[in-house]
N, C-alpha and C. Protein backbone atom coordinates (compact mmCIF):
# COMPACT_ATOMS: atom_id res chain seq x y z
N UNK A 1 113.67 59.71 181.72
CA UNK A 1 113.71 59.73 180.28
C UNK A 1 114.97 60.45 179.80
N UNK A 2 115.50 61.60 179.98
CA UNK A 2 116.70 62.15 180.13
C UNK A 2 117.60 61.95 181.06
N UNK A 3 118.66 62.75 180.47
CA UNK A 3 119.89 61.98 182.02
C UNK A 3 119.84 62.92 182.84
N UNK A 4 120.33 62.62 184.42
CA UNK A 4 120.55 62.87 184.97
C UNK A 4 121.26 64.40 184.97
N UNK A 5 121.07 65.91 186.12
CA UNK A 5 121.26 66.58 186.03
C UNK A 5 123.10 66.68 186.17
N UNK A 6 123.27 65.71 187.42
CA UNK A 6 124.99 65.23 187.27
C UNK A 6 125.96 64.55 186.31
N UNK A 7 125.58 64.29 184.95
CA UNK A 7 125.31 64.07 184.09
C UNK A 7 125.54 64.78 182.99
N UNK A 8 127.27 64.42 182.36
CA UNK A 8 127.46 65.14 180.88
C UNK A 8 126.13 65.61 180.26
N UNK A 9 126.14 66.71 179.51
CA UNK A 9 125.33 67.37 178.55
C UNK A 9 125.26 66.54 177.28
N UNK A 10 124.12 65.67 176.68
CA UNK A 10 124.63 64.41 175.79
C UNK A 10 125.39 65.40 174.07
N UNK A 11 125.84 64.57 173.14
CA UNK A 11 126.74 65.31 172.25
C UNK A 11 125.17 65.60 171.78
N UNK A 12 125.59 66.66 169.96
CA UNK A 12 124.90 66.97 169.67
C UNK A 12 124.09 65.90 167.91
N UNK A 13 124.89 64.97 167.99
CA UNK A 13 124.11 63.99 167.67
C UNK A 13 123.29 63.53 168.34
N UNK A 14 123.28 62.96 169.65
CA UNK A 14 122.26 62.53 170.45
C UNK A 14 121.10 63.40 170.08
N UNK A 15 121.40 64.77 170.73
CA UNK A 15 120.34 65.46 170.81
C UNK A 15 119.47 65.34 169.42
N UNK A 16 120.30 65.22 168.39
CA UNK A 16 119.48 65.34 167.00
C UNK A 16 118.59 64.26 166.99
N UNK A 17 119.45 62.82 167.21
CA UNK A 17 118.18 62.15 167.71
C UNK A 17 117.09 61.96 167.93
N UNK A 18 117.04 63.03 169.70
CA UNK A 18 116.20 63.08 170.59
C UNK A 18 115.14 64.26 170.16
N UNK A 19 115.60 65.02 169.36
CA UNK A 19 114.76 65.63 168.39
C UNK A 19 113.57 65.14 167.18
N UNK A 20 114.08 64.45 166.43
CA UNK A 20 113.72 63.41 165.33
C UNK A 20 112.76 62.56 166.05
N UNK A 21 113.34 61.43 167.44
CA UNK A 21 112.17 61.26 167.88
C UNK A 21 111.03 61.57 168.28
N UNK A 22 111.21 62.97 168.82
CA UNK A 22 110.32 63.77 169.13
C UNK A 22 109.15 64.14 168.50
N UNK A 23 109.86 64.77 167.25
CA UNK A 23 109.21 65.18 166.19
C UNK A 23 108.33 63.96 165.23
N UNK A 24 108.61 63.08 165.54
CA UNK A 24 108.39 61.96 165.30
C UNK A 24 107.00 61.46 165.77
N UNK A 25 106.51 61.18 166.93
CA UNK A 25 106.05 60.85 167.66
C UNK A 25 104.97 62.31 167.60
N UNK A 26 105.27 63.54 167.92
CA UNK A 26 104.51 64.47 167.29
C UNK A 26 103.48 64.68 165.90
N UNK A 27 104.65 64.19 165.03
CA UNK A 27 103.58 64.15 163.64
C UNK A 27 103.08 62.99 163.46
N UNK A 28 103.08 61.70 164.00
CA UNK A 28 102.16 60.46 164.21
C UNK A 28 100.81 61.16 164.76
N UNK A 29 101.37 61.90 166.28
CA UNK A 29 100.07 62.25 166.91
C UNK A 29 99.10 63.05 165.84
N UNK A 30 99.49 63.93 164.96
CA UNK A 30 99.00 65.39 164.32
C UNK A 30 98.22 64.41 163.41
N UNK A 31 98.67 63.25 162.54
CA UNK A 31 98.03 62.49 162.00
C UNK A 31 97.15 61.63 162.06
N UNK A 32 96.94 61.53 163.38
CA UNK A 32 96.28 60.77 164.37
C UNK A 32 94.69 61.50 164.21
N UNK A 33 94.86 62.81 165.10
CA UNK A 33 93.99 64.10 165.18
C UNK A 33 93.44 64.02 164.13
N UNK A 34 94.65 64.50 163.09
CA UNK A 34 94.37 64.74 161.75
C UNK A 34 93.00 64.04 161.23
N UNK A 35 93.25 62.57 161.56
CA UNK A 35 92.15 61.84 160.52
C UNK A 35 91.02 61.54 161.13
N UNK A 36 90.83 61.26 162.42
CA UNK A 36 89.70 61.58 163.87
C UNK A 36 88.97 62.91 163.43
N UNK A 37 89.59 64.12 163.27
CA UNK A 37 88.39 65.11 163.02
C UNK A 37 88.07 64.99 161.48
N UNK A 38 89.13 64.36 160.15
CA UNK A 38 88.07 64.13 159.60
C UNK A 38 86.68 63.17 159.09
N UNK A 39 87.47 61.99 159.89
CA UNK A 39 86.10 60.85 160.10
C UNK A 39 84.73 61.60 161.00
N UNK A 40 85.32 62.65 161.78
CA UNK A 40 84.12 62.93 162.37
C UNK A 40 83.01 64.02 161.48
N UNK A 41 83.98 64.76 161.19
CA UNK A 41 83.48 65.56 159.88
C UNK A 41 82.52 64.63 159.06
N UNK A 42 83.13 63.89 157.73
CA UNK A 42 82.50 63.03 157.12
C UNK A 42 81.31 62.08 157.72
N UNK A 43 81.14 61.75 159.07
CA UNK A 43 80.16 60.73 159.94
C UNK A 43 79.34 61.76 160.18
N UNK A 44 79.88 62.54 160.69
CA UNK A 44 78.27 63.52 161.75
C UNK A 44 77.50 64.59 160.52
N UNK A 45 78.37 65.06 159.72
CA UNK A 45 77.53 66.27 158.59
C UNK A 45 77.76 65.62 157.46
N UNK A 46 78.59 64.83 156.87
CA UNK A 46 77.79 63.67 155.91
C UNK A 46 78.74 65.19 154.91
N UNK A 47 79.71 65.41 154.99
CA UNK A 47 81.40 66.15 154.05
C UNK A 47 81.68 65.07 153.29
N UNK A 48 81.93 65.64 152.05
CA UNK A 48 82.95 64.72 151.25
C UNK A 48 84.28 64.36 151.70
N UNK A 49 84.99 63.72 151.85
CA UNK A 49 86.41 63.69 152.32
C UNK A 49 87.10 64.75 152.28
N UNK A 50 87.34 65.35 150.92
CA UNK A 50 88.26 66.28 150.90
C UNK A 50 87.83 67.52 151.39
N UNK A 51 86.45 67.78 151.97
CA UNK A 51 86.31 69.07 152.78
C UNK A 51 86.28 68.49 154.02
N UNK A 52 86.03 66.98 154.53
CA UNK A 52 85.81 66.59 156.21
C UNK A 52 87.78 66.95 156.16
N UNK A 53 88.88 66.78 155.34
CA UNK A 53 90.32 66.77 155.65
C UNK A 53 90.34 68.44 155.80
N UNK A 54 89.48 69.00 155.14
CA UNK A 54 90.10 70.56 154.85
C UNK A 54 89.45 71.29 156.23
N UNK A 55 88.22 71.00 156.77
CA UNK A 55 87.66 71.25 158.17
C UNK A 55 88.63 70.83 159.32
N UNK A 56 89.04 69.76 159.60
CA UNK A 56 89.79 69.09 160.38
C UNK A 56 91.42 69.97 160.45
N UNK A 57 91.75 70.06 159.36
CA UNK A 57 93.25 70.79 159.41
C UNK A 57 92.61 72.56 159.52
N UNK A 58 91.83 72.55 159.04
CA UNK A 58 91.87 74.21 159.57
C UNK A 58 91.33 74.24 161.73
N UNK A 59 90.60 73.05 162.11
CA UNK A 59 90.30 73.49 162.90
C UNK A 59 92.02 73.48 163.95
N UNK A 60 92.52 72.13 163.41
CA UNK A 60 93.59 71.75 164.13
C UNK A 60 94.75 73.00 164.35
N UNK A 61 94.47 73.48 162.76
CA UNK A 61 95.39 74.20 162.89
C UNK A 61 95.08 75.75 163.73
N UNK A 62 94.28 75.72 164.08
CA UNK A 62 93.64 76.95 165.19
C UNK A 62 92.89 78.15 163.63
N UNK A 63 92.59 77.86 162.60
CA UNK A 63 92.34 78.79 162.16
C UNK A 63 90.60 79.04 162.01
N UNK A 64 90.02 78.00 162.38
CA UNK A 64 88.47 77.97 162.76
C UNK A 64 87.98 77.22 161.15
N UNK A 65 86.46 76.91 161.24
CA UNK A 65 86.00 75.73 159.99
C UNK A 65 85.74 76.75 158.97
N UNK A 66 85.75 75.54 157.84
CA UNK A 66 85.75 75.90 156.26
C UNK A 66 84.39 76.40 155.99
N UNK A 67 83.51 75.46 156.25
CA UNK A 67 82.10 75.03 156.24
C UNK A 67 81.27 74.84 157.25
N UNK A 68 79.73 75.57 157.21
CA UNK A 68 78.78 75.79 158.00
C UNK A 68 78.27 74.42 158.52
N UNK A 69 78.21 73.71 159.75
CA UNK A 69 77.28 72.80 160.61
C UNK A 69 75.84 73.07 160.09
N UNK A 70 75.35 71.94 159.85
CA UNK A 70 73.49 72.10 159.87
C UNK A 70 73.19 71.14 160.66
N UNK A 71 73.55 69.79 161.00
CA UNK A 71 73.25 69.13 162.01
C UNK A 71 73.91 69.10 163.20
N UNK A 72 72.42 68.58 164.35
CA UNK A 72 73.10 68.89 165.69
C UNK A 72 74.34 68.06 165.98
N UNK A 73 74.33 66.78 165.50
CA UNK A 73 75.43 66.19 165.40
C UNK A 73 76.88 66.55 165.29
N UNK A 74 76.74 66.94 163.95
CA UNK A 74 78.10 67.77 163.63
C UNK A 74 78.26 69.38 164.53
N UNK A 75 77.03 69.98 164.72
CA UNK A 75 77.75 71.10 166.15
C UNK A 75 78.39 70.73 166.94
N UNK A 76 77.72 69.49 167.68
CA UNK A 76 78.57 68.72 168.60
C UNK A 76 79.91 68.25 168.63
N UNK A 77 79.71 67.55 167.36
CA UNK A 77 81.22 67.29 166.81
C UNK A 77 82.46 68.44 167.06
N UNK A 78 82.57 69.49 165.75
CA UNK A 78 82.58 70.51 166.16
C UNK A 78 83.29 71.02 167.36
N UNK A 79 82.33 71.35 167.74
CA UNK A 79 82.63 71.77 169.21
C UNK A 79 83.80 71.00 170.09
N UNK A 80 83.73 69.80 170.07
CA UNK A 80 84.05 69.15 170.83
C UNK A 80 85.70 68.75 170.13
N UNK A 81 86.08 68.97 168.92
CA UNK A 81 86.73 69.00 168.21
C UNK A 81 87.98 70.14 168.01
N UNK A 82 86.93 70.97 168.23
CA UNK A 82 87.38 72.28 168.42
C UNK A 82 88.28 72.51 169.80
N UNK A 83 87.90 72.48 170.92
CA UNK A 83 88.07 72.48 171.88
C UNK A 83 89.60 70.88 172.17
N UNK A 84 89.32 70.00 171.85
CA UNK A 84 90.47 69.18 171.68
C UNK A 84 91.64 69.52 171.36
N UNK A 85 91.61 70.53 169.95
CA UNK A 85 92.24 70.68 169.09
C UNK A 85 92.96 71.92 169.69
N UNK A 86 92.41 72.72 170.62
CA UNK A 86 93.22 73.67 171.13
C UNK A 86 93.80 73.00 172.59
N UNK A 87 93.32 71.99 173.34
CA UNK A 87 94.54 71.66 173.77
C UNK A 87 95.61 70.88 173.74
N UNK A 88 95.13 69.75 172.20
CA UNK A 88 96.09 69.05 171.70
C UNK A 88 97.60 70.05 170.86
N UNK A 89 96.98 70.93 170.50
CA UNK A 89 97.99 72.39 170.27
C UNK A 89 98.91 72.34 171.21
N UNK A 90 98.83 72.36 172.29
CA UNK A 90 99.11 72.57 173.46
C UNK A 90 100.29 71.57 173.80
N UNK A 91 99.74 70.66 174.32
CA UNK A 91 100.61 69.47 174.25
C UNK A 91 101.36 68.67 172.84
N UNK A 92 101.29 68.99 171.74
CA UNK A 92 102.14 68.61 171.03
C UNK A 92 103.34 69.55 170.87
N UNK A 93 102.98 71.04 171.26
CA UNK A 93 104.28 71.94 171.45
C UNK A 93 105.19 71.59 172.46
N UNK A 94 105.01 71.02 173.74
CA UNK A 94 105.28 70.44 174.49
C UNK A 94 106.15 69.35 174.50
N UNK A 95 105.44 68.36 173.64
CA UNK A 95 106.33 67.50 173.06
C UNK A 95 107.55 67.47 172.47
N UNK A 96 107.27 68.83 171.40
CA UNK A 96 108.36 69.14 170.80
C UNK A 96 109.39 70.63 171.45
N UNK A 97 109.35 70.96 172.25
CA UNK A 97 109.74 71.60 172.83
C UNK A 97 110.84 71.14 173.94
N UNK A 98 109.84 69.84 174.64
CA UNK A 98 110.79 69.48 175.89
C UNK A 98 112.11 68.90 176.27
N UNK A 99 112.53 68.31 174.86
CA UNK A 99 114.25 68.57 174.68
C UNK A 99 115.11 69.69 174.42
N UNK A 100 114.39 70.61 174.25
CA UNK A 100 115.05 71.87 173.83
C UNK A 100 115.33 72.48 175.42
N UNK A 101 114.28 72.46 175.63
CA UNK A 101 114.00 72.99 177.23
C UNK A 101 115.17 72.37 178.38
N UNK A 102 115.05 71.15 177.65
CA UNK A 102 115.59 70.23 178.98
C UNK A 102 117.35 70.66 178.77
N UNK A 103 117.45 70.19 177.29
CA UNK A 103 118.47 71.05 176.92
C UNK A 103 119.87 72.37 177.49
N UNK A 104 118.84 73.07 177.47
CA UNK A 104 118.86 74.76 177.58
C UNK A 104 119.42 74.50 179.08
N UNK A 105 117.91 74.32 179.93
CA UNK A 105 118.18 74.04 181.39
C UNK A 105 119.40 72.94 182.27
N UNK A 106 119.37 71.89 181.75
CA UNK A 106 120.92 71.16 182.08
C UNK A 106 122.25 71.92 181.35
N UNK A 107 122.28 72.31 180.89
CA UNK A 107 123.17 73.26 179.69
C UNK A 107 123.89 74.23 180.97
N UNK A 108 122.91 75.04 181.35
CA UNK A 108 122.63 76.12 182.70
C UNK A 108 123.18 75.56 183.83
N UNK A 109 122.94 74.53 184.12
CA UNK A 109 122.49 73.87 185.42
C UNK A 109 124.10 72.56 185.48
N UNK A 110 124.83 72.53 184.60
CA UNK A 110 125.60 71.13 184.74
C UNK A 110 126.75 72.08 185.69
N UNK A 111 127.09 71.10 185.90
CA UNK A 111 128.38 71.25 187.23
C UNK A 111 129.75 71.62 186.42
N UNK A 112 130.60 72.74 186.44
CA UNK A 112 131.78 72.37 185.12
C UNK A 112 132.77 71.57 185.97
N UNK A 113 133.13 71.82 187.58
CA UNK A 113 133.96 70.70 187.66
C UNK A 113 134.28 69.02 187.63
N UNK A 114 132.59 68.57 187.26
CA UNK A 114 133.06 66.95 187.12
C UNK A 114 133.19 67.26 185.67
């Protein structure tokens, strides 16, 4: 997916690019999440939209739910939501991180005499 470690350091347009795509492809995913926990919200505890969106972005966003579960359904949900959401955290930093990284490290790592 990147070039080669023998391999000019690409300019810094590229990289902006390879950023943008990144980031790109990141906030598709977040929107993705995004609307999955709140269809699940709204399906399993029967939320109005605008609290199944406001549950969903607080859980995503690691800060824990708005509103109390009464069905087992929605615990489940929940839960299971919850737990996604901290390792989709995870891997979307990742995402956006791994040109920087790759970056940094070929940056380090290129040969100056070719």
């Amino acid at each position: 997916m990147y070039e080669h470690r023998r391999t000019r350091v690409i300019t810094q347009a590229a990289f902006v690019r390879r950023m943008i795509r990144h980031i790109s492809v990141a906030f598709f995913a977040i929107l993705i999440a995004w609307s999955l926990g709140a269809w699940g919200y709204h399906w399993f505890e029967d939320l109005p939209w605008i609290d199944s969106f406001l549950n969903a972005a607080m859980i995503l966003g690691g800060m824990g739910p708005v509103d109390v579960m009464h069905s087992y359904a929605g615990k489940v949900f929940a839960s299971v939501y919850a737990l996604f959401s901290g390792i989709f955290f995870i891997g979307i930093t990742g995402i956006v991180m791994a040109p920087i990284a790759h970056r940094l490290l070929h940056t380090l790592h290129v040969d100056e005499s070719e």
